[in-house]
Protein backbone atom coordinates (compact mmCIF):
# COMPACT_ATOMS: atom_id res chain seq x y z
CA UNK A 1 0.59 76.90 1.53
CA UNK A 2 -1.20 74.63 -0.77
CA UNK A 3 0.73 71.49 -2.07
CA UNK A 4 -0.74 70.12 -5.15
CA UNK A 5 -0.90 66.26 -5.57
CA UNK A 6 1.08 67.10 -9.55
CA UNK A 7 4.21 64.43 -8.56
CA UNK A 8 2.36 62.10 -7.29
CA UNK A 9 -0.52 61.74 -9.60
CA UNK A 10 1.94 61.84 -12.72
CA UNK A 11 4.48 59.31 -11.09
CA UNK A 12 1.39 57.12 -10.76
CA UNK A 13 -0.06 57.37 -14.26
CA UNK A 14 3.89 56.75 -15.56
CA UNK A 15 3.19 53.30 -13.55
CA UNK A 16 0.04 52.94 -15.50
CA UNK A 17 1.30 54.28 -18.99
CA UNK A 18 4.39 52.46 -18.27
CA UNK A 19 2.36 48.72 -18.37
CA UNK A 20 0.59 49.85 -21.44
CA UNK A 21 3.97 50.41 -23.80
CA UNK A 22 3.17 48.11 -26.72
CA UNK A 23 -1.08 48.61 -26.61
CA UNK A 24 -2.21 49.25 -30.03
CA UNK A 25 -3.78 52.93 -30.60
CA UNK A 26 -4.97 54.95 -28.00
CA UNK A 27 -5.37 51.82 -25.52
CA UNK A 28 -1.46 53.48 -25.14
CA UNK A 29 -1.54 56.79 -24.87
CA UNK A 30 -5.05 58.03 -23.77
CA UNK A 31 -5.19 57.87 -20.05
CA UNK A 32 -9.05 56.63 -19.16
CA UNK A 33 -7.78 53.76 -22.29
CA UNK A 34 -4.96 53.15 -20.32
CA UNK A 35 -6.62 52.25 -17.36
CA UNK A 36 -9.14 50.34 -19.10
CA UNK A 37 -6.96 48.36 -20.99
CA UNK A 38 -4.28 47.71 -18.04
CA UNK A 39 -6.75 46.15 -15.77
CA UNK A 40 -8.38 43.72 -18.18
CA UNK A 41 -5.04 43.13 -19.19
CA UNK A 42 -4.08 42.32 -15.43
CA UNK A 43 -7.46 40.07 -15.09
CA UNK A 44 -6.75 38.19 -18.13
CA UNK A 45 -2.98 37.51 -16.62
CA UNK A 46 -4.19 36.26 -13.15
CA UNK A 47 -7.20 33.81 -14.70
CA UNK A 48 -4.75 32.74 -17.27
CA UNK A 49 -1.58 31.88 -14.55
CA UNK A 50 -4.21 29.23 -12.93
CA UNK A 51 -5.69 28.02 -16.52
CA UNK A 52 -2.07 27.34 -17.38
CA UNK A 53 -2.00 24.44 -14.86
CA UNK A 54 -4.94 23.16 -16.93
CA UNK A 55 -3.44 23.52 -20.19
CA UNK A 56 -0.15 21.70 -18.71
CA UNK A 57 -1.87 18.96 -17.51
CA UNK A 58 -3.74 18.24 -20.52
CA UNK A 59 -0.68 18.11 -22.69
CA UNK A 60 0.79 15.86 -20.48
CA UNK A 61 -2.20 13.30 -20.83
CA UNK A 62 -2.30 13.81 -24.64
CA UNK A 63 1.77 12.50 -24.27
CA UNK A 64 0.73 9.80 -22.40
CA UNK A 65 -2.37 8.38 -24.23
CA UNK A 66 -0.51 8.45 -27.58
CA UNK A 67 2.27 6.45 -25.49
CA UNK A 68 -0.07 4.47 -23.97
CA UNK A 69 -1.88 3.18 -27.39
CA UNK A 70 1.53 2.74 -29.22
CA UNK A 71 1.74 0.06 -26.58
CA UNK A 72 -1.28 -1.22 -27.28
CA UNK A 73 -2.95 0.20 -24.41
CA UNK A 74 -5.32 2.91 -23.63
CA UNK A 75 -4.43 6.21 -21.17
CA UNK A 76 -7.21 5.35 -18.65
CA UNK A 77 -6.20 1.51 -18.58
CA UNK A 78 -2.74 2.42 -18.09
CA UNK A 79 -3.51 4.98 -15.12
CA UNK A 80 -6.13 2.57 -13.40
CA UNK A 81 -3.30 0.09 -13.06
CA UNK A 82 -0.69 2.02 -12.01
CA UNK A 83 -2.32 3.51 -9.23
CA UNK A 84 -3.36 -0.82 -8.48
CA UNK A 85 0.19 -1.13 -8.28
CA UNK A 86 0.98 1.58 -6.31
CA UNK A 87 2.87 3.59 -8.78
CA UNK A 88 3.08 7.03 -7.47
CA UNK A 89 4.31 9.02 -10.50
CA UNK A 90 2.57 11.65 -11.31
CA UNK A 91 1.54 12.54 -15.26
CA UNK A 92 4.02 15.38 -15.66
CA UNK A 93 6.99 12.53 -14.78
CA UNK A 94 4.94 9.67 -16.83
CA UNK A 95 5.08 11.98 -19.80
CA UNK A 96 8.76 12.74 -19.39
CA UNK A 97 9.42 8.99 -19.37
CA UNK A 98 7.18 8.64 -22.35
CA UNK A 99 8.98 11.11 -24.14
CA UNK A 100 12.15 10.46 -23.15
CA UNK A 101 13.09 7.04 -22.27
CA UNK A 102 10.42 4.79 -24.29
CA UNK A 103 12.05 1.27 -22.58
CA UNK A 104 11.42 2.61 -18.93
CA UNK A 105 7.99 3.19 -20.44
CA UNK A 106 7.42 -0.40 -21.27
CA UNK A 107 8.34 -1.55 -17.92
CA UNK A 108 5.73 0.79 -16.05
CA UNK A 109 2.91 -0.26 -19.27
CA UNK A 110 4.30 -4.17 -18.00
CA UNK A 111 3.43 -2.96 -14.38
CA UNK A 112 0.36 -2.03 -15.13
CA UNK A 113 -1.33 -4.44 -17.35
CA UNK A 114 0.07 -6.51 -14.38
CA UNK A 115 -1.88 -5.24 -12.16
């Protein structure tokens, strides 16, 4: 007796059509769309999980310069002598303190004009 591949191939494609709820048009309903659509889609979320880092990172010296210059110093300045003084903070944490605690800022701009 012949078994025909019917559940499996439609439990599959509800996998597919499942990711592709919300898709504008066909790029939701039309199977060869579906696919299509589903793994650019899946690209475009891989490339952008590892661009995010980027993006983070650049926020976080955009914080930081504007902190930097309101104490009359510039981002690169302000990095060069922290890492002369052995600061080991990283940007994401030097952003939090700009952002959040502007007098513990001071102190670490103090440190590193210092050094």
């Amino acid at each position: 007796m012949r078994i025909k591949a019917a559940k499996t191939t439609r439990a599959g494609k509800k996998k597919y059509f499942r990711l592709a709820k919300g898709y504008y048009a066909s790029k939701r309903s039309r199977w060869r769309q579906v696919i299509q659509q589903i793994e650019k889609s899946l690209v475009h979320a891989y490339v952008d999980r590892k661009d995010r880092k980027g993006v983070f990172r650049s926020l976080w010296i955009t914080r930081l310069n504007a902190a930097c210059r309101e104490e009359g110093t510039t981002y690169g300045r302000f990095i060069s002598g922290l890492k002369k003084a052995g600061v080991g903070l990283n940007r994401k944490m030097l952003s939090e303190i700009a952002h959040r605690d502007a007098d513990s800022f001071k102190k670490l701009v103090e440190v590193s004009r210092g050094a």
